[in-house]
Protein backbone atom coordinates (compact mmCIF):
# COMPACT_ATOMS: atom_id res chain seq x y z
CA UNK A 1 -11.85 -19.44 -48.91
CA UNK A 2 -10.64 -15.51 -48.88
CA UNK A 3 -14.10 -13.85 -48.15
CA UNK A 4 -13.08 -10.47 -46.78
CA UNK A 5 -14.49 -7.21 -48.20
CA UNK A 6 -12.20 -5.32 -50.23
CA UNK A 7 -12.35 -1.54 -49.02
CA UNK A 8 -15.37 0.36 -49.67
CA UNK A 9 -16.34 4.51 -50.66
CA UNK A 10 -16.81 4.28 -46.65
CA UNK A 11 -14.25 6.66 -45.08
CA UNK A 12 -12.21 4.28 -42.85
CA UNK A 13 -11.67 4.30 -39.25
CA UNK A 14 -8.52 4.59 -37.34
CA UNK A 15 -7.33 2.63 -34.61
CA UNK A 16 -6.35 4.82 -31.42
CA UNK A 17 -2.28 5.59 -31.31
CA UNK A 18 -0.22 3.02 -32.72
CA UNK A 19 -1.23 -0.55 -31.64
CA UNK A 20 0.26 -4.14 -32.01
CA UNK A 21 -2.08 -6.42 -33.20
CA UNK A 22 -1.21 -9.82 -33.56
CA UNK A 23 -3.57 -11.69 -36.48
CA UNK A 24 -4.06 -15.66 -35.97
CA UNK A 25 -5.04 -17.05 -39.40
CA UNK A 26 -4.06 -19.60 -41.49
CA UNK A 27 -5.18 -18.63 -44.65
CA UNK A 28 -3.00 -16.41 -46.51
CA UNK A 29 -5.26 -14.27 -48.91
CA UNK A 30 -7.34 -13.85 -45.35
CA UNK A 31 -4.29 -12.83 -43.84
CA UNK A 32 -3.07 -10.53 -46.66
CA UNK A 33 -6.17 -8.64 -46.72
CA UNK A 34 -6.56 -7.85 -42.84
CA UNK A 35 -3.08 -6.61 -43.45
CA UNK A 36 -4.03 -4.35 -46.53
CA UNK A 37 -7.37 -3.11 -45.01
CA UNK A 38 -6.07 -2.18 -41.78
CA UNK A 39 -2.34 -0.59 -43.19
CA UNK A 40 -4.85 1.40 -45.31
CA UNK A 41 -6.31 3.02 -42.58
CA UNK A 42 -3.90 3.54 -40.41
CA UNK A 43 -0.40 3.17 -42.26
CA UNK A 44 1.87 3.16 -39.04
CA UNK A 45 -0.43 0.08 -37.67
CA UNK A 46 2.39 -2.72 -36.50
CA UNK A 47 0.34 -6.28 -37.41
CA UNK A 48 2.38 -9.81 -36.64
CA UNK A 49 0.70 -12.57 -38.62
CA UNK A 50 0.65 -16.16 -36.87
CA UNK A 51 -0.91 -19.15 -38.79
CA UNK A 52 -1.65 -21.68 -35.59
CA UNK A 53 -2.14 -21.04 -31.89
CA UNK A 54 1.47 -22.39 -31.53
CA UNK A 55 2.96 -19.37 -33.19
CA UNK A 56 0.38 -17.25 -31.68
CA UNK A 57 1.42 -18.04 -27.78
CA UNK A 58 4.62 -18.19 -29.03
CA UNK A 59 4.29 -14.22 -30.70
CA UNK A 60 2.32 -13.18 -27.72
CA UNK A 61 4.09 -10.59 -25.65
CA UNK A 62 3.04 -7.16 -23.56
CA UNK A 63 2.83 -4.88 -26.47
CA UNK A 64 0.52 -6.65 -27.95
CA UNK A 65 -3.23 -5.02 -27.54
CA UNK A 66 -5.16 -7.06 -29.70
CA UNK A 67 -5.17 -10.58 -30.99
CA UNK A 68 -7.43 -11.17 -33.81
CA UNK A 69 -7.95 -15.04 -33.85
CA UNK A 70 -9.83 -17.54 -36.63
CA UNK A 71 -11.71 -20.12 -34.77
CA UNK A 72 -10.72 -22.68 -37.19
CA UNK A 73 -6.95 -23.25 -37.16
CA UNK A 74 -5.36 -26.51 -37.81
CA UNK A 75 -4.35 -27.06 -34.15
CA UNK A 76 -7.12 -25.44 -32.17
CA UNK A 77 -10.99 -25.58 -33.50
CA UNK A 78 -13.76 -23.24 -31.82
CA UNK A 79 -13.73 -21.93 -28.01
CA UNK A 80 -10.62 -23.82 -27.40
CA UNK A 81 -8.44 -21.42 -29.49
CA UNK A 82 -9.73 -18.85 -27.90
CA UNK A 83 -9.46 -20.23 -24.57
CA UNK A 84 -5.27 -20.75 -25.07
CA UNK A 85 -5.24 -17.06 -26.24
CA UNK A 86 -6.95 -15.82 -23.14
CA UNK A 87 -5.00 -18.02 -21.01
CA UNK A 88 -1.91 -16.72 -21.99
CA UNK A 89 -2.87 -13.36 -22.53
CA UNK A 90 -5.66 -12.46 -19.79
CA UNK A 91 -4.84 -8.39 -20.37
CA UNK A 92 -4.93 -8.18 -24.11
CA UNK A 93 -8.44 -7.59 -25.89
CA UNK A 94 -9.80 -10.22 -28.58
CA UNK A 95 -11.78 -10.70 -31.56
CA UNK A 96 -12.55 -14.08 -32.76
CA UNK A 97 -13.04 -14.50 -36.76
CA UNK A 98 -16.16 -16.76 -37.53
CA UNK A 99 -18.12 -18.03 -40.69
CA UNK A 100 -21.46 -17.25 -41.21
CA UNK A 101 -22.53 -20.56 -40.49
CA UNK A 102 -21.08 -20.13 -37.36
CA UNK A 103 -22.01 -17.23 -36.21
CA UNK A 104 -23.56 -18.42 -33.39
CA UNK A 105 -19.87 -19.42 -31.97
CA UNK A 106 -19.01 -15.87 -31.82
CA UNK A 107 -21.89 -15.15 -29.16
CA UNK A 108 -20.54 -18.13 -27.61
CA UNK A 109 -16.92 -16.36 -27.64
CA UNK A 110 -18.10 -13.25 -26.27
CA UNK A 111 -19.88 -15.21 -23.39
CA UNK A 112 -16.58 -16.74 -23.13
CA UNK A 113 -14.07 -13.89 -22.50
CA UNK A 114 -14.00 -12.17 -26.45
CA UNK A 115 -14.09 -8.54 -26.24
CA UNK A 116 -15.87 -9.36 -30.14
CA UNK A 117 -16.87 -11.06 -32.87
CA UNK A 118 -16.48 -10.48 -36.60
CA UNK A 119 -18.08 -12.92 -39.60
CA UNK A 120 -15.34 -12.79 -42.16
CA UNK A 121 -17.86 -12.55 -45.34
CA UNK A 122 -19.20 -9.06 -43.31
CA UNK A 123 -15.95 -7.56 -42.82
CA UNK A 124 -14.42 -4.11 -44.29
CA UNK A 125 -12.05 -1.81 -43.49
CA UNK A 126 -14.32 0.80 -41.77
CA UNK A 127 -16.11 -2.16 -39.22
CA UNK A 128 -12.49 -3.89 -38.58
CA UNK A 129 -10.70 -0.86 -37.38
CA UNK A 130 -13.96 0.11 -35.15
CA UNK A 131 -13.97 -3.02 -33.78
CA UNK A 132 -10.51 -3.18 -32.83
CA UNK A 133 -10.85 0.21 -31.14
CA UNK A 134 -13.95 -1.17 -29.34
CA UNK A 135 -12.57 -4.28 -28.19
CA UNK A 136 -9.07 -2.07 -27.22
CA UNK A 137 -11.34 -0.06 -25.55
CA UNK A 138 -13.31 -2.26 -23.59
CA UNK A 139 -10.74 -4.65 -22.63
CA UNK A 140 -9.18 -1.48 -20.96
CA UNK A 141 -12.45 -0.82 -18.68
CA UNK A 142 -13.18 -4.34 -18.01
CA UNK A 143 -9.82 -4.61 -16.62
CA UNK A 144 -9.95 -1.31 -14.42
CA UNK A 145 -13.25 -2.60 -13.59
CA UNK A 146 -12.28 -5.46 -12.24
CA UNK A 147 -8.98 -4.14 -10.54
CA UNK A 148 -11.00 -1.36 -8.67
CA UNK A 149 -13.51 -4.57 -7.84
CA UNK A 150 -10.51 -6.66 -7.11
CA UNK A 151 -8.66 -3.77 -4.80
CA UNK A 152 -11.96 -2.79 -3.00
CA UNK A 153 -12.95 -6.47 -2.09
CA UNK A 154 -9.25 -6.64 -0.55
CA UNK A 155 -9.17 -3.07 0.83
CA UNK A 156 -12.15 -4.24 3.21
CA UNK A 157 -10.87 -7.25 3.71
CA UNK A 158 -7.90 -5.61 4.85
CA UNK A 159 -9.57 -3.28 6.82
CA UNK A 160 -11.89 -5.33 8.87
CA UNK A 161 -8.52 -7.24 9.86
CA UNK A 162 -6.29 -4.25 10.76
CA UNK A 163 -8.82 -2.49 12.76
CA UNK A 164 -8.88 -5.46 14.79
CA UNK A 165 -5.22 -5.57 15.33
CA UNK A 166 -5.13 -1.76 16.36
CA UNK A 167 -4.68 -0.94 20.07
CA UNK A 168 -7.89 -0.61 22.42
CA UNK A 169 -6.10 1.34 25.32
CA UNK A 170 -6.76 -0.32 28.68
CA UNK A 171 -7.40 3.16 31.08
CA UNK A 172 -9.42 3.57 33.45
CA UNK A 173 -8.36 6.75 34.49
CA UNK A 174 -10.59 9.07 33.01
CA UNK A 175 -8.31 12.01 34.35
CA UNK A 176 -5.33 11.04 32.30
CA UNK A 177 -5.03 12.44 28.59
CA UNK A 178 -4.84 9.90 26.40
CA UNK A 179 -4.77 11.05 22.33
CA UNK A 180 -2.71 9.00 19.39
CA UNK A 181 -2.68 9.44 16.04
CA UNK A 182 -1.29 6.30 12.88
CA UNK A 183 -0.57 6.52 9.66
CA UNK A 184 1.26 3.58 7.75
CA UNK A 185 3.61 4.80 4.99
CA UNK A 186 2.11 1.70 2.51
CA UNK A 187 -0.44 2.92 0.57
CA UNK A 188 -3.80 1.70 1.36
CA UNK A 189 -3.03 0.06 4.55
CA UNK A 190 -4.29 0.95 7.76
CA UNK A 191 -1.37 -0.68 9.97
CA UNK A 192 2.76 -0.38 9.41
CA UNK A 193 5.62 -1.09 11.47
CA UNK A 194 4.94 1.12 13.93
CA UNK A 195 2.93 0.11 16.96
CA UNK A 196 2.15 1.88 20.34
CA UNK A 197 -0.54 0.97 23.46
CA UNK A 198 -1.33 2.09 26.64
CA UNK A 199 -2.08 -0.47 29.59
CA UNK A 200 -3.58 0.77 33.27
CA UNK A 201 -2.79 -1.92 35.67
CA UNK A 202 -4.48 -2.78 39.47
CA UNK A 203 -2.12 -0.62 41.48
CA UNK A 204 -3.23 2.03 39.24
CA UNK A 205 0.08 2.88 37.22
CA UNK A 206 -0.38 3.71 33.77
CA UNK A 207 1.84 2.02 31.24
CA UNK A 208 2.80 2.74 27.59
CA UNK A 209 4.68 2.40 24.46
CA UNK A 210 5.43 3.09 21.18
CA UNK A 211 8.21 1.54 18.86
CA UNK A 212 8.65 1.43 15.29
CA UNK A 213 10.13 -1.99 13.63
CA UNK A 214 12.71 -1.06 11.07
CA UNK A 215 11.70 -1.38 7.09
CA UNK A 216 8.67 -1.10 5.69
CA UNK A 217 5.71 -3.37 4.64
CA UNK A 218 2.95 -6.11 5.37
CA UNK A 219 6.09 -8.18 7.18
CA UNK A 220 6.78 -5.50 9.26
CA UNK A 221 3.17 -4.35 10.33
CA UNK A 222 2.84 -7.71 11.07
CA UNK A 223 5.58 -7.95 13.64
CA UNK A 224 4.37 -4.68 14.98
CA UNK A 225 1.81 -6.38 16.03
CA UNK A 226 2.77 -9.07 17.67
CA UNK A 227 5.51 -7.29 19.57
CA UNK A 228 2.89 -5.04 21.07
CA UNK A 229 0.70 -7.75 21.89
CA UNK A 230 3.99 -9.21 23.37
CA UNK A 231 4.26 -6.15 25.17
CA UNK A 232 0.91 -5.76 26.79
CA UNK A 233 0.62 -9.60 27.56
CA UNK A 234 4.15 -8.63 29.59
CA UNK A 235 2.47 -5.42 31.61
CA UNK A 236 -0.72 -7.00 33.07
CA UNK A 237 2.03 -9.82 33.77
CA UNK A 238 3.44 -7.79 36.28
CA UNK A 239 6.56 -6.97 34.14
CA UNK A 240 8.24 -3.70 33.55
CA UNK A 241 11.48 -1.96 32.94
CA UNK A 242 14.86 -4.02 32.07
CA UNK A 243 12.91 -7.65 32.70
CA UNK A 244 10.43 -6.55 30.33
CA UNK A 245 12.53 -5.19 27.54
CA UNK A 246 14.68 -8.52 27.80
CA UNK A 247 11.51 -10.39 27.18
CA UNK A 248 10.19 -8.22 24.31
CA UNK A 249 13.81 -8.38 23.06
CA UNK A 250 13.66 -12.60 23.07
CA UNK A 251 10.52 -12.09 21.01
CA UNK A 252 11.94 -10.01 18.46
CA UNK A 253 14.41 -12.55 17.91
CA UNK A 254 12.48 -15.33 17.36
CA UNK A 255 9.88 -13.83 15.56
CA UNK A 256 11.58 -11.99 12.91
CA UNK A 257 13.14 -13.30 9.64
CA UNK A 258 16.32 -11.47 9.55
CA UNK A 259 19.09 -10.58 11.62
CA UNK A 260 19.10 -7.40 10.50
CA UNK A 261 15.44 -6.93 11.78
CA UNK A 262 15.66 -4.20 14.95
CA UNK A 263 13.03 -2.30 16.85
CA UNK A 264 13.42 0.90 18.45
CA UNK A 265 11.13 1.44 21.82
CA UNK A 266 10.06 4.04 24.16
CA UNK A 267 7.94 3.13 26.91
CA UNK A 268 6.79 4.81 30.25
CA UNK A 269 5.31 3.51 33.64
CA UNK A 270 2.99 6.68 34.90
CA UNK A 271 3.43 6.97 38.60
CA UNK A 272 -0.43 6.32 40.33
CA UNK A 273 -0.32 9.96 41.74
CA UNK A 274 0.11 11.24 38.08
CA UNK A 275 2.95 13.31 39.53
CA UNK A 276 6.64 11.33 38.00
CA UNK A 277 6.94 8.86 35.04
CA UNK A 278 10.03 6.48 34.46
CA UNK A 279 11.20 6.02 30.97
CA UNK A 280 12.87 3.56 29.10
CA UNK A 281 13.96 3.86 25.49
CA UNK A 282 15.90 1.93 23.33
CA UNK A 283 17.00 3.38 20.39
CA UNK A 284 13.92 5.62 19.95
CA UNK A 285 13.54 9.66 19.78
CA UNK A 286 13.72 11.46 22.98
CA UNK A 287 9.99 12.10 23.85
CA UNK A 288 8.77 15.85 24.02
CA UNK A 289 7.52 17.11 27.68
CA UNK A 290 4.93 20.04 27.89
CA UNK A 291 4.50 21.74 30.75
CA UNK A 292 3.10 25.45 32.24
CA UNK A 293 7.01 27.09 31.33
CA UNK A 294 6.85 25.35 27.91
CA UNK A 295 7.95 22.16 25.76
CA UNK A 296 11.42 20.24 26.37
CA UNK A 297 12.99 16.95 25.25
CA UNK A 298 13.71 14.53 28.22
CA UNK A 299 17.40 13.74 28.88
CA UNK A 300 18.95 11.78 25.98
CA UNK A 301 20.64 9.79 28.33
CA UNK A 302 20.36 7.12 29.78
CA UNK A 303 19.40 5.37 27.07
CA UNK A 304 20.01 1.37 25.60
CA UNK A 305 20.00 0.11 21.51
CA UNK A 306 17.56 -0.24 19.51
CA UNK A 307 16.09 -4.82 20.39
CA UNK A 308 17.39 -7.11 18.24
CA UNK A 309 20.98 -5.80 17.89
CA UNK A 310 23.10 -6.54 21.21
CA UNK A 311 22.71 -9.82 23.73
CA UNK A 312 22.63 -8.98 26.91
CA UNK A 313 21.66 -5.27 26.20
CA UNK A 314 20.69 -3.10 29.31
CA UNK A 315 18.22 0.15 29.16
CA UNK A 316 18.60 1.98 32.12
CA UNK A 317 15.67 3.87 33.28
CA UNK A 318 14.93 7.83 33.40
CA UNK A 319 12.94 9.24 36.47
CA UNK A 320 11.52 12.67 35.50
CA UNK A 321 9.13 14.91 38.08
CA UNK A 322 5.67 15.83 35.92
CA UNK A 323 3.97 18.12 38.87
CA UNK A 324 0.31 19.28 38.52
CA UNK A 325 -0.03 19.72 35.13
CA UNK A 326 2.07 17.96 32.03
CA UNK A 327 1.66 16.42 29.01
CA UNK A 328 4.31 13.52 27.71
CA UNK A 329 4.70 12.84 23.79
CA UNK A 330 6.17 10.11 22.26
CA UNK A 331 6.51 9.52 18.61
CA UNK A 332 8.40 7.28 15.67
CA UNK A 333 10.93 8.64 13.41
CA UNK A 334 8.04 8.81 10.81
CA UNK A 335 7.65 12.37 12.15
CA UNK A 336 11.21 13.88 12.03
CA UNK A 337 12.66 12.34 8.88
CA UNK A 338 10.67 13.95 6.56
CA UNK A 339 12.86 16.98 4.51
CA UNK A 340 12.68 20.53 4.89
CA UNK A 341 12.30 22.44 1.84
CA UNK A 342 13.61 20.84 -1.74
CA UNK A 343 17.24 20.71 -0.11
CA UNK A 344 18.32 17.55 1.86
CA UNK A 345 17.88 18.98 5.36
CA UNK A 346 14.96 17.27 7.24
CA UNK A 347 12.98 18.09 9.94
CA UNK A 348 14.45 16.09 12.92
CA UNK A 349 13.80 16.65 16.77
CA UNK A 350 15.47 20.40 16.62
CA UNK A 351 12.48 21.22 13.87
CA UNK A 352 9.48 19.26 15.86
CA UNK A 353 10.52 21.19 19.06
CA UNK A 354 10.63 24.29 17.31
CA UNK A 355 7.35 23.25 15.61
CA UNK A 356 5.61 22.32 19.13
CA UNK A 357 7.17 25.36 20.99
CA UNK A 358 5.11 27.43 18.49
CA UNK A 359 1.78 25.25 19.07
CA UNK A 360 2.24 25.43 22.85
CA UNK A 361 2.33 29.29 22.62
CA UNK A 362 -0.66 29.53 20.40
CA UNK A 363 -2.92 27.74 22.83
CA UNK A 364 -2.95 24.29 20.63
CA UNK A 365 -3.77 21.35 23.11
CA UNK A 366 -5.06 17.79 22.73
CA UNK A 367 -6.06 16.69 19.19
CA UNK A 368 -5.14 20.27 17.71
CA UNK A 369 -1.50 19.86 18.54
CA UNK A 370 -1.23 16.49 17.56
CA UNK A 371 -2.98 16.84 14.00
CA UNK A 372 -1.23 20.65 13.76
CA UNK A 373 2.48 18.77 14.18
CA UNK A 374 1.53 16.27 11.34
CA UNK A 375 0.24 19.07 8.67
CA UNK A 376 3.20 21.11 9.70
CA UNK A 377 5.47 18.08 8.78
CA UNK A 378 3.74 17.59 5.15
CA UNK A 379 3.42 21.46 4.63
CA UNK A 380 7.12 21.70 5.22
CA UNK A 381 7.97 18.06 3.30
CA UNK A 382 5.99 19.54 0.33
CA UNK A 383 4.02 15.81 0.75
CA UNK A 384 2.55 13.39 2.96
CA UNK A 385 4.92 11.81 5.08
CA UNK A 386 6.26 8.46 3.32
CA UNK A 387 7.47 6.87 6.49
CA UNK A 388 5.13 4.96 9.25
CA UNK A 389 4.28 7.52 11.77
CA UNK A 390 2.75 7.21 15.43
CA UNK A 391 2.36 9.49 17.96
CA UNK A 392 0.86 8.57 21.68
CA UNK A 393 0.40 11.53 24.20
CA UNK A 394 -0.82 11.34 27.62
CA UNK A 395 -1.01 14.44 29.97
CA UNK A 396 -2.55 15.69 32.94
CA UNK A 397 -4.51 19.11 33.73
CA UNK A 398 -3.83 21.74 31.04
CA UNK A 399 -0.02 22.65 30.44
């Protein structure tokens, strides 16, 4: 029975932009009058016309932003055609078409998932194209509502586990400087790739380390982790130097997924006196020394590769004199590779050095040069830094 209100004097309604609607009904003079009412108001409306719930799912695609659906079809009756349209189309508003004896149904609908309801004897063009708009409208801000729910559930979730997978330093030595600074390159994360501790053992050598797992991600944070819980597992072993990086190397082999999975590393073993450091690094940026005469790079050499990309690899160590007062930082790649201006340059060690020479002769110590290196990276990037970045720094005195 075609029931439908012709249009009215009313002054219809348009339907925001240009939307897809897809109509479910199986009676044609039904059908042809949705079509007429809503063309009428909004001429450049796009409508597809399906007759069951088979053509419907079948019609259904993204473009679509509202499916108008008759509860009485010849292959689905009541909530369960409504139920197959929200099934296969959880992001796209609906309005359910009922009878006035079963108006009660559409409550039901809306209970169930409908954005609406409209009793066909009670519609015209004015209340149709409002009601589309509505349920467009509210289907938008349910769904951000429950993505913003949805991400905030899982960013503390996430939270509460990364913060217990981020290094507690193990020092004692409340006369060494000990200052870091992380920031993952994945948005919303608190952990990446990169990973660095700091370990004080019995004979009162300080230990640390900082290495950066190559590619980005949840899969990479996640080895991070366990290759510096590898690593600190190996110092209050007793390990340290070549034996150590052999061991951490073993790990990285069996614990990563790829091949082509590598890890640069830096890592130092503090002398008890505070006065010399050895150095190890494999395949990681020379660290940055400060001292009274100003800031240097350590020797590049000798060096090893980056784990996980030569058996049998050897990393020679680096002895360096500190004296009374010093300051050692050591940092990821996250730092350097970030451009220079809108040309391809980037910033690289020559820029930091230049960057931390200038902080050392304006007084900047501590937390002040750490945090003034990272806004001096964005400022000159134009951006935060995309990369995971770390940066550990332990000194002595004031340099």
């Amino acid at each position: 029975m075609t029931a439908i209100h012709s249009r009215g004097a009313e002054r219809l309604l348009t339907v925001a932009g240009s939307p897809h609607l897809l109509l479910v009904e199986d009676d044609p003079g039904d059908a042809f009058l949705f079509e007429d009412l809503l063309t009428e108001a909004q001429p450049e409306i796009r409508i597809t016309v399906a007759r069951t719930i088979a053509e419907a799912l079948t019609a259904l695609h993204p473009g679509i932003q509202c499916v108008i659906v008759d509860l009485s079809l010849p292959d689905a009756q009541g909530l369960d055609a409504l139920r197959q349209v929200l099934t296969a189309a959880p992001g796209t508003a609906v309005l359910v078409l009922t009878g006035l004896a079963d108006a009660h149904v559409g409550v039901a609908a809306v209970a169930a998932g409908a954005q609406d309801y409209l009793v066909k004897q009670d519609v015209d063009g004015a209340l149709l194209t409002r009601a589309i708009s509505y349920a467009i409208a509210r289907k938008r801000a349910d769904e951000s509502e429950r993505q913003l729910v949805e991400a905030r559930a899982l960013s503390r979730e996430n939270a509460r586990l990364e913060r217990g997978l981020l290094p507690v330093p193990i020092l004692a030595d409340t006369g060494v400087l000990h200052r870091a600074r992380y920031r993952p390159g994945r948005d919303r994360a608190l952990l990446g790739g990169d990973f660095h501790d700091t370990v004080q053992t019995p004979d009162g050598a300080v230990h640390g380390v900082i290495g950066d797992v190559s590619g980005h991600g949840a899969d990479e944070a996640s080895l991070g982790v366990r290759l510096r819980m590898a690593w600190r597992t190996l110092v209050l072993a007793g390990h340290t130097g070549q034996r150590l990086l052999e061991t951490l190397d073993a790990v990285l082999e069996h614990e990563r997924w790829s091949e082509e999975i590598f890890t640069t590393v830096c890592m130092f073993t503090l002398a008890p006196d505070r006065r010399s450091v050895r150095l190890h690094r494999a395949g990681h940026p020379e660290p940055l020394l400060f001292g009274p005469d100003g800031v240097r790079t350590v020797p590049d050499e000798p060096r090893g590769p980056a784990l996980g990309l030569f058996p049998g690899a050897r990393w020679p160590a680096v002895d360096l004199e500190l004296g009374e007062e010093w300051a050692l930082m050591l940092y990821t790649d996250g730092l350097i590779e970030g451009g220079v201006g809108d040309g391809p340059d980037r910033l690289d060690l020559a820029g930091l050095l230049a960057l931390a020479r200038a902080a050392h002769a304006r007084g900047e110590r501590d937390d002040a040069l750490l945090d003034g290196l990272i806004a001096e990276a964005e400022r000159l990037n134009g951006d935060v830094l995309s990369d995971d970045l770390a940066i550990l720094l332990v000194g002595r005195g004031r340099p």
